[in-house]
PDB file of N, CA and C in Angstrom:
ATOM      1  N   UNK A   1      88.614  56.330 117.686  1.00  0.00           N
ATOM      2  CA  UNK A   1      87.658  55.703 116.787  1.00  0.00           C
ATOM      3  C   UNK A   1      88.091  55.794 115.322  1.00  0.00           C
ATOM      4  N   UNK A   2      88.884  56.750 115.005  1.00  0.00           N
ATOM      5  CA  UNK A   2      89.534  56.664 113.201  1.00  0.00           C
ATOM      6  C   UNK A   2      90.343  55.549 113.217  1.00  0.00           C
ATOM      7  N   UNK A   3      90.847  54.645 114.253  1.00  0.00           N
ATOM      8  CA  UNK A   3      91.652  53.471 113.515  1.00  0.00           C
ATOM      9  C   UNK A   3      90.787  52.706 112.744  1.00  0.00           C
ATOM     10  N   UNK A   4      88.876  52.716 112.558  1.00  0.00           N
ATOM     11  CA  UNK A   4      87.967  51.692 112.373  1.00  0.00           C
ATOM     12  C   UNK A   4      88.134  52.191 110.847  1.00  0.00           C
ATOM     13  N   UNK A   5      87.904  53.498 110.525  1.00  0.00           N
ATOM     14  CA  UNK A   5      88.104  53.786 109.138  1.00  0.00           C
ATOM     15  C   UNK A   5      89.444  53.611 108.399  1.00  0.00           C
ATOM     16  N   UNK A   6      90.463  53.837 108.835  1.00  0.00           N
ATOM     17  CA  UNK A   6      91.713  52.640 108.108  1.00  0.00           C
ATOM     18  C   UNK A   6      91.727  51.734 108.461  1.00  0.00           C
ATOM     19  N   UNK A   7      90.708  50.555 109.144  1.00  0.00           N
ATOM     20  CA  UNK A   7      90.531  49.107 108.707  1.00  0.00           C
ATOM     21  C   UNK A   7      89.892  49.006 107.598  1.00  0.00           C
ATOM     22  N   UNK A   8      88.696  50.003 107.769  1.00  0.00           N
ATOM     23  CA  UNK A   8      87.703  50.098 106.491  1.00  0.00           C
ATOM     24  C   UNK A   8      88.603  49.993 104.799  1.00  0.00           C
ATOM     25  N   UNK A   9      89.278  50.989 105.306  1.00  0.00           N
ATOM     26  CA  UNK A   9      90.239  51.354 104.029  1.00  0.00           C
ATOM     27  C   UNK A   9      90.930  50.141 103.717  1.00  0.00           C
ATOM     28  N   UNK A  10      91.940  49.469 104.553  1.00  0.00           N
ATOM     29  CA  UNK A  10      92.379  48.242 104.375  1.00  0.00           C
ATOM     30  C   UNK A  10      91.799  47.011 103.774  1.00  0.00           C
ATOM     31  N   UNK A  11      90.393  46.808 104.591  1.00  0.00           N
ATOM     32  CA  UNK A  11      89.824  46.164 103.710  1.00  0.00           C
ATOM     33  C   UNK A  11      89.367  46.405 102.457  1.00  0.00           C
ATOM     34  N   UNK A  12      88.769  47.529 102.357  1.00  0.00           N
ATOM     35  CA  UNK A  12      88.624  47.856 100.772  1.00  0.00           C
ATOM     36  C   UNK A  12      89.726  47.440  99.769  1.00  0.00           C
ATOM     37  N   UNK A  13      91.194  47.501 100.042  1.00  0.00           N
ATOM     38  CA  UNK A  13      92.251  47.174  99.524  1.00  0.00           C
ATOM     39  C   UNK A  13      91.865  45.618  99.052  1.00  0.00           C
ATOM     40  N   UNK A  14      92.039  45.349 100.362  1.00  0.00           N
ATOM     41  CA  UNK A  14      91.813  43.839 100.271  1.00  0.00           C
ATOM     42  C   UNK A  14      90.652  42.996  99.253  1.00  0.00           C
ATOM     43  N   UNK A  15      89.584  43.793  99.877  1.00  0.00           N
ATOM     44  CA  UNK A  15      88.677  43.273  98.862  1.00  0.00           C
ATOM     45  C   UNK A  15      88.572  43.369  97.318  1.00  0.00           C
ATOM     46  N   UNK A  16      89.208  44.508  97.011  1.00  0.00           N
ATOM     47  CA  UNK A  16      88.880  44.387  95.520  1.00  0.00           C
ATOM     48  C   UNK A  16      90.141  44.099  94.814  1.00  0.00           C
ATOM     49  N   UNK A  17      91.710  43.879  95.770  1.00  0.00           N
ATOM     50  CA  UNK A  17      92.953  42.895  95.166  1.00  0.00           C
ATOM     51  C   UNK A  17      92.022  41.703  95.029  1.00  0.00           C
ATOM     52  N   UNK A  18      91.462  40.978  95.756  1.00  0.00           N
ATOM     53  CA  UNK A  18      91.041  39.473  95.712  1.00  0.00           C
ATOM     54  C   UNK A  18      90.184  39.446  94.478  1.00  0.00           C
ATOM     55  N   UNK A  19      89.257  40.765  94.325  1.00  0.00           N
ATOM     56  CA  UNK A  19      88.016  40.251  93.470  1.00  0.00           C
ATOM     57  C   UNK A  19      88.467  40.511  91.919  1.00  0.00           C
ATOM     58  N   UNK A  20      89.488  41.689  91.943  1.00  0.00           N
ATOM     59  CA  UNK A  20      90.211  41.760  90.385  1.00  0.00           C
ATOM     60  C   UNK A  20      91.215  40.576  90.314  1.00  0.00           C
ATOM     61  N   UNK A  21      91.427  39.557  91.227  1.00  0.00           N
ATOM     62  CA  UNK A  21      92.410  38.753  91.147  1.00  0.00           C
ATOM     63  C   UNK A  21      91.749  37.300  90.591  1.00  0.00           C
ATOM     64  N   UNK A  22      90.408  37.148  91.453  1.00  0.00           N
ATOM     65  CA  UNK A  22      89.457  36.199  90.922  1.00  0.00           C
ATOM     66  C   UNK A  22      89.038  36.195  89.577  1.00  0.00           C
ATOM     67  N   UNK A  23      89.039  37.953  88.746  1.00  0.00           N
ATOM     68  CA  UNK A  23      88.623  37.775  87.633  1.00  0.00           C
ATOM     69  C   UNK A  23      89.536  37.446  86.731  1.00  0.00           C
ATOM     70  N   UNK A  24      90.922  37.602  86.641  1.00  0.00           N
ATOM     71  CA  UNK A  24      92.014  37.094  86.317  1.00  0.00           C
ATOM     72  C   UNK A  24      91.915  35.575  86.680  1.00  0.00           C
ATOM     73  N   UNK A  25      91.800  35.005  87.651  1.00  0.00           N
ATOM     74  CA  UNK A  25      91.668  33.485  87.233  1.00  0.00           C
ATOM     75  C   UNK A  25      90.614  32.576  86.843  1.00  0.00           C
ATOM     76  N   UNK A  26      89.441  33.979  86.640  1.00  0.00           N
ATOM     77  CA  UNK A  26      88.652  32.845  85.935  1.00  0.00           C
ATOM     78  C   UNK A  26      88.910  33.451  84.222  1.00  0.00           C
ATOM     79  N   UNK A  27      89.536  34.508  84.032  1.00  0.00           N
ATOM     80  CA  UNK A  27      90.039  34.638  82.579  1.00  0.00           C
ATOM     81  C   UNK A  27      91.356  33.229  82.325  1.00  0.00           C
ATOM     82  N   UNK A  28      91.891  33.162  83.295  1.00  0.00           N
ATOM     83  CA  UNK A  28      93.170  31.617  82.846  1.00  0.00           C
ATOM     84  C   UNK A  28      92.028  30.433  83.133  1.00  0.00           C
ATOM     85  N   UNK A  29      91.111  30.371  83.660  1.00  0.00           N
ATOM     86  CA  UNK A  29      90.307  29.212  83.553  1.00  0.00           C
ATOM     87  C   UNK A  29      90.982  27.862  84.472  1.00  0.00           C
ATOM     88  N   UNK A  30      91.237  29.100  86.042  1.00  0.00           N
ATOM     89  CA  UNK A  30      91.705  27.953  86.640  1.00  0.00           C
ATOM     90  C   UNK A  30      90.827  28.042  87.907  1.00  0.00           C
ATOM     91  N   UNK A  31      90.195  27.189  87.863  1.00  0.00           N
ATOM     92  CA  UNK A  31      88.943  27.206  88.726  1.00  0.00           C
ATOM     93  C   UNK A  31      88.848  27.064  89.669  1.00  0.00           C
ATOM     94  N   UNK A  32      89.529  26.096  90.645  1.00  0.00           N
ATOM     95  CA  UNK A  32      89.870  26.181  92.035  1.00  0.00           C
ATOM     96  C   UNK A  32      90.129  27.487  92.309  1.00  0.00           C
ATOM     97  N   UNK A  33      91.402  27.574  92.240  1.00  0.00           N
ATOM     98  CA  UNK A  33      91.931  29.001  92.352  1.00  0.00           C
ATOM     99  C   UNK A  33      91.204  30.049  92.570  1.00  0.00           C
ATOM    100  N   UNK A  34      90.095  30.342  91.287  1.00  0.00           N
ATOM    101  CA  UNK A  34      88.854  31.109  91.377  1.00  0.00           C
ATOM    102  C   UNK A  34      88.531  31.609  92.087  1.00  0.00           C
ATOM    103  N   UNK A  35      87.360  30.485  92.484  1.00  0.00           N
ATOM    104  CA  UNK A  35      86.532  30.098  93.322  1.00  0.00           C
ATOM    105  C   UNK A  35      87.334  30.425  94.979  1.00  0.00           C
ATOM    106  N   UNK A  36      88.384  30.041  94.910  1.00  0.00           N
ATOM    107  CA  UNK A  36      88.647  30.253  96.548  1.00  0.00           C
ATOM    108  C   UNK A  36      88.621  31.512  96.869  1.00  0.00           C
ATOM    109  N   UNK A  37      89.512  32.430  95.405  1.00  0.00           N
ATOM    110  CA  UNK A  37      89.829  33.815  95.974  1.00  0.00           C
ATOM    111  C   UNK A  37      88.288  34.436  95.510  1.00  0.00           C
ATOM    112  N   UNK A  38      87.462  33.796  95.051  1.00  0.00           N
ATOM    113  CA  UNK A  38      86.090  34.466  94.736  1.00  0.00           C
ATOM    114  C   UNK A  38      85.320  34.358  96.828  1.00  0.00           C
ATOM    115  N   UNK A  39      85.780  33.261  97.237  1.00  0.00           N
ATOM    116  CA  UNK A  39      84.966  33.379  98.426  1.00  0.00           C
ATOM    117  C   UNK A  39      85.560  34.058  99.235  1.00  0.00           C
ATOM    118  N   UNK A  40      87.063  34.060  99.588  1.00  0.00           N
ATOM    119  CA  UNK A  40      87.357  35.408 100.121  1.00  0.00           C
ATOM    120  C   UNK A  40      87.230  36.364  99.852  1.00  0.00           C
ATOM    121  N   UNK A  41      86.873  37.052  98.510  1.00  0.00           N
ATOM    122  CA  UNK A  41      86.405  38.402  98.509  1.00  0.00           C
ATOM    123  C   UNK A  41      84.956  38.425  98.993  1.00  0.00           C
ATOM    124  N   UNK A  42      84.168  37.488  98.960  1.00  0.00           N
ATOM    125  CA  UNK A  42      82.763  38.137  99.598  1.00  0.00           C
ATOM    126  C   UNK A  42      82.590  37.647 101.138  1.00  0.00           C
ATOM    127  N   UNK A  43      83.787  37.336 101.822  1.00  0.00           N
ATOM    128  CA  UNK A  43      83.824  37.136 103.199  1.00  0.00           C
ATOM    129  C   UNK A  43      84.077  38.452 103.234  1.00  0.00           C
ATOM    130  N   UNK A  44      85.168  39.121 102.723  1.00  0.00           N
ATOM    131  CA  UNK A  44      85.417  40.399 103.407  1.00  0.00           C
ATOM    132  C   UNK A  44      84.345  41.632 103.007  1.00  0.00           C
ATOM    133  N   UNK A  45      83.721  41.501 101.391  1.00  0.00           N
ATOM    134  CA  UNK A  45      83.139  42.101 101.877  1.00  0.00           C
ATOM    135  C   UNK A  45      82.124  42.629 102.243  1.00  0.00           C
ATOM    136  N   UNK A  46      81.139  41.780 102.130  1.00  0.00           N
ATOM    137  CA  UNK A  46      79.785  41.622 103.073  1.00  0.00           C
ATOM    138  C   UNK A  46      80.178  41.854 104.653  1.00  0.00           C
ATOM    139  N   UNK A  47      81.060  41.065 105.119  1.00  0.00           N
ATOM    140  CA  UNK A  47      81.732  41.401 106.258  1.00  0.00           C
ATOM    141  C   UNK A  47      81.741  42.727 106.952  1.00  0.00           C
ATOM    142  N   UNK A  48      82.624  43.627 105.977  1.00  0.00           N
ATOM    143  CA  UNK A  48      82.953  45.028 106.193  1.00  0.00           C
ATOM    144  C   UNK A  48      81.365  45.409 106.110  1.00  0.00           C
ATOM    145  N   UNK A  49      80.488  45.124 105.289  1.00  0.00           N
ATOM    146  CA  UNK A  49      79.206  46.424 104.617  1.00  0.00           C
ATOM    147  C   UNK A  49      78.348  45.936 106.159  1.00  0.00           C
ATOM    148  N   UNK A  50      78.474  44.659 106.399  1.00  0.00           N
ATOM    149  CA  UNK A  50      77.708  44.243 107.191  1.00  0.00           C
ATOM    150  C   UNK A  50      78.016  45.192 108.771  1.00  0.00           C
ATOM    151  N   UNK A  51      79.278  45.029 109.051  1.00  0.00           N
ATOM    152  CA  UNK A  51      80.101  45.760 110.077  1.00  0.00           C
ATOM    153  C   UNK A  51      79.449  47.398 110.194  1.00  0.00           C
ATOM    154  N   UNK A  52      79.797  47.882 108.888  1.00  0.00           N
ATOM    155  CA  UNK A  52      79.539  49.024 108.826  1.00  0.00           C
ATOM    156  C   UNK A  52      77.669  49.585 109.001  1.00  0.00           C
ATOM    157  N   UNK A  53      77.197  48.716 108.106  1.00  0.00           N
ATOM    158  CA  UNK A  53      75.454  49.167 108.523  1.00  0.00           C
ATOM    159  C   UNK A  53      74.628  48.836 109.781  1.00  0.00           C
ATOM    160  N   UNK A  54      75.195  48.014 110.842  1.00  0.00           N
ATOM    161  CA  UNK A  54      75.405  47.415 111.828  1.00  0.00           C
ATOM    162  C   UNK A  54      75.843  48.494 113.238  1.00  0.00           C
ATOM    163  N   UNK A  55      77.027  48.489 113.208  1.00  0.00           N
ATOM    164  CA  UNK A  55      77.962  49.285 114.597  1.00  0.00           C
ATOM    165  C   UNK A  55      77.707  50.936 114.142  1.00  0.00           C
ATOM    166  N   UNK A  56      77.833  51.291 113.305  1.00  0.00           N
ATOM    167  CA  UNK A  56      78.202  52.729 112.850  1.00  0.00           C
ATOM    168  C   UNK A  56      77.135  53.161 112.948  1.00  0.00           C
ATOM    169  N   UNK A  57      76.774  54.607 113.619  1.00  0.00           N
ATOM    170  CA  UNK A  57      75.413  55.296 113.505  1.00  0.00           C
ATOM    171  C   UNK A  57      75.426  56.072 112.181  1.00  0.00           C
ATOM    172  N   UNK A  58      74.113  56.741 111.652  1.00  0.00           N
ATOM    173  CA  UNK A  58      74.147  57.303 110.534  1.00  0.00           C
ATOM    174  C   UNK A  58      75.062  58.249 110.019  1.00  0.00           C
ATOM    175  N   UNK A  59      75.938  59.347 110.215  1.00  0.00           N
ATOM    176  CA  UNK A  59      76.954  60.050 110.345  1.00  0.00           C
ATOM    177  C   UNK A  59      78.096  59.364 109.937  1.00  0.00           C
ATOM    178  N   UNK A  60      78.517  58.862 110.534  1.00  0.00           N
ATOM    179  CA  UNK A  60      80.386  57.797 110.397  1.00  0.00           C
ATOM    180  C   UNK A  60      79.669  56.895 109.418  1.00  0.00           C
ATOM    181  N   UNK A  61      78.195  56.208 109.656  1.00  0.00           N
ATOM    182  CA  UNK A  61      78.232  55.269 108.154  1.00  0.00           C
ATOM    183  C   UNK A  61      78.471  55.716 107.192  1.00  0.00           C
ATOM    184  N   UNK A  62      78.605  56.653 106.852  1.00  0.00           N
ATOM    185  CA  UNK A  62      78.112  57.701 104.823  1.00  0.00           C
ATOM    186  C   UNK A  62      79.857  57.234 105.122  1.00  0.00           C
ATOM    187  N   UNK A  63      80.751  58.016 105.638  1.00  0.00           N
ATOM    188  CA  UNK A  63      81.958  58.824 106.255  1.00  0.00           C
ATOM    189  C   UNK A  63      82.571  56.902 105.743  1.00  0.00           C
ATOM    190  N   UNK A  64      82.276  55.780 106.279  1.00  0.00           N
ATOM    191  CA  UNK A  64      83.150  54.637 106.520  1.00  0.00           C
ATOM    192  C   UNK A  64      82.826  53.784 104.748  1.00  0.00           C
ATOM    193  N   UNK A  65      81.811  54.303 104.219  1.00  0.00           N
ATOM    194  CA  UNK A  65      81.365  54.236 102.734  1.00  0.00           C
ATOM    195  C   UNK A  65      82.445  54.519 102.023  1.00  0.00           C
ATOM    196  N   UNK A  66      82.519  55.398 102.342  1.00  0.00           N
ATOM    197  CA  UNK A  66      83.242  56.548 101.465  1.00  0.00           C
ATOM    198  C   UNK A  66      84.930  56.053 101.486  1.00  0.00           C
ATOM    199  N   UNK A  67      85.555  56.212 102.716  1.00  0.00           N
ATOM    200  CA  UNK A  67      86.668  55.207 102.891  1.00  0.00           C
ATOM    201  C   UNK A  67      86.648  53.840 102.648  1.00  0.00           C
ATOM    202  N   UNK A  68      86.106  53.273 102.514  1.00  0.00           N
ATOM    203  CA  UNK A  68      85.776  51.372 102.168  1.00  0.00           C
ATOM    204  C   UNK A  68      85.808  51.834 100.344  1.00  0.00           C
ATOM    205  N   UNK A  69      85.268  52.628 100.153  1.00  0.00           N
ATOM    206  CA  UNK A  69      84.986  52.991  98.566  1.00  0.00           C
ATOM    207  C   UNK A  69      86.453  53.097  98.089  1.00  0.00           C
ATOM    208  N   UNK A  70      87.299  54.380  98.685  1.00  0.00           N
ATOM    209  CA  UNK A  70      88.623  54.536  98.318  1.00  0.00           C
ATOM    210  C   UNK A  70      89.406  53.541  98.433  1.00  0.00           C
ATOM    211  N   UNK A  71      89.451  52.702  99.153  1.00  0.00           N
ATOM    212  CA  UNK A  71      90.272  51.632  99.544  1.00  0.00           C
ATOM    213  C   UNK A  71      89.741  50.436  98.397  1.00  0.00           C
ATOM    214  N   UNK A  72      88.238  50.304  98.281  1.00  0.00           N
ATOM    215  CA  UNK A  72      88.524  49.507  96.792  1.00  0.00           C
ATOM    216  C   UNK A  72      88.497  49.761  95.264  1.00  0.00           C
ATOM    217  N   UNK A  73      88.925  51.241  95.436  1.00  0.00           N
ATOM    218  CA  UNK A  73      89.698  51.768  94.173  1.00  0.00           C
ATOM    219  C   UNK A  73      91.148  51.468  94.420  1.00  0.00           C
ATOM    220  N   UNK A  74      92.149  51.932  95.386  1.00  0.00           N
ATOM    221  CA  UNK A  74      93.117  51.802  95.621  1.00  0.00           C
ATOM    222  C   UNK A  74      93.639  50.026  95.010  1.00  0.00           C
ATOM    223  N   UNK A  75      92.700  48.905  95.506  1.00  0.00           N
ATOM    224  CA  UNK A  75      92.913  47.335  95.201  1.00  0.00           C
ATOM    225  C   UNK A  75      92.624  47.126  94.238  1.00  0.00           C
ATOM    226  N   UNK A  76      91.869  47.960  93.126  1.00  0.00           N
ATOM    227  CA  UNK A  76      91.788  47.674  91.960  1.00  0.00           C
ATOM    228  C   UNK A  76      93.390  48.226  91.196  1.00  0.00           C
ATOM    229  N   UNK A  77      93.425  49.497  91.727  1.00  0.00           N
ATOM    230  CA  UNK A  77      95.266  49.598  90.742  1.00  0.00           C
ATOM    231  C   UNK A  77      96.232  48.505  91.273  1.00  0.00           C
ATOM    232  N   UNK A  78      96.480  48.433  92.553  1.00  0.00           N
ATOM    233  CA  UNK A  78      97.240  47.459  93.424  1.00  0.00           C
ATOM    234  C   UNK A  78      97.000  45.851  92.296  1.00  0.00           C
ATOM    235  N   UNK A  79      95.587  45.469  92.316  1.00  0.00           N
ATOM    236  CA  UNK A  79      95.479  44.077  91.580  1.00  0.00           C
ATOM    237  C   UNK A  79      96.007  44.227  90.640  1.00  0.00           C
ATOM    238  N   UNK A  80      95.643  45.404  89.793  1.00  0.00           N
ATOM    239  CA  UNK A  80      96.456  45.670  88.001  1.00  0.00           C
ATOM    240  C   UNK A  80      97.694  45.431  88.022  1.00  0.00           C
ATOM    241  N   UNK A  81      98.523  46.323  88.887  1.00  0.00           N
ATOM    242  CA  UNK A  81      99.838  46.504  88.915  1.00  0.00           C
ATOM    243  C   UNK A  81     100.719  45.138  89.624  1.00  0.00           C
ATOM    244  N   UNK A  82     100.115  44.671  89.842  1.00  0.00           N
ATOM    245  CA  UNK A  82     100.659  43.614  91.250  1.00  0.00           C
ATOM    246  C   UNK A  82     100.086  42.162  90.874  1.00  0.00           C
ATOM    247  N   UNK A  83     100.685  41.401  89.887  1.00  0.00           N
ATOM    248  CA  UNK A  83      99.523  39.792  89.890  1.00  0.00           C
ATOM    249  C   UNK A  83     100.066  39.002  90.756  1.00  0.00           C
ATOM    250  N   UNK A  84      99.612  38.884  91.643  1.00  0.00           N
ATOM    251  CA  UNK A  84     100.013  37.383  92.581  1.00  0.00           C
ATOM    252  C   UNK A  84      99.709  36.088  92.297  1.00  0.00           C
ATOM    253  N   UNK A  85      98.253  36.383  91.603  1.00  0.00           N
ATOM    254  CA  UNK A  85      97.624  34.818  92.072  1.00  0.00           C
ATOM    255  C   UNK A  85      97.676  34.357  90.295  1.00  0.00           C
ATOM    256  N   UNK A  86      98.543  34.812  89.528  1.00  0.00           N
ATOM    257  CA  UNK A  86      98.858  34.382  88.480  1.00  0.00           C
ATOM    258  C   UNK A  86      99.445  32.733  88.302  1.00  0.00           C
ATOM    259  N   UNK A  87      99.071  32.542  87.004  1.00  0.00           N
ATOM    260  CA  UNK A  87     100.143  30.836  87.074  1.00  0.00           C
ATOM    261  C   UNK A  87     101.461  31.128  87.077  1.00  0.00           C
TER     262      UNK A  87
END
């Protein structure tokens, strides 16, 4: 059952590369762009919170928080350090 909390973690990555990446393109003011990586970040992560308040009993929920949390600290340095979705 710990592979579910390094998905958790993964996604956390994921989610907050996309959402520091969205805010970077709506600072270049390129709006498509945006907007797309703005809706993939709240696919994943409503997704994940949804997943998690859902399947997980009270115990592993706090526990899969907490990892989903680290993982979108981790995508916030990753987005800093790393621009992809730059022009």
């Amino acid at each position: 059952m710990n592979y579910i909390f390094i998905l958790y973690f993964l996604a956390g990555i994921l989610q907050d590369f996309l959402f520091t990446s969205s805010l970077r393109l709506v600072n270049q003011e390129l709006k498509f762009r945006a907007a797309s990586v703005a809706f993939l970040d709240n696919l994943v992560s409503v997704g994940v919170l949804y997943n998690i308040l859902t399947k997980l009993d009270n115990e592993r929920s706090m526990i899969a928080i907490i990892i989903y949390s680290l993982g979108v600290g981790t995508g916030t340095y990753c987005a800093m350090k790393f621009k992809l979705f730059e022009k």
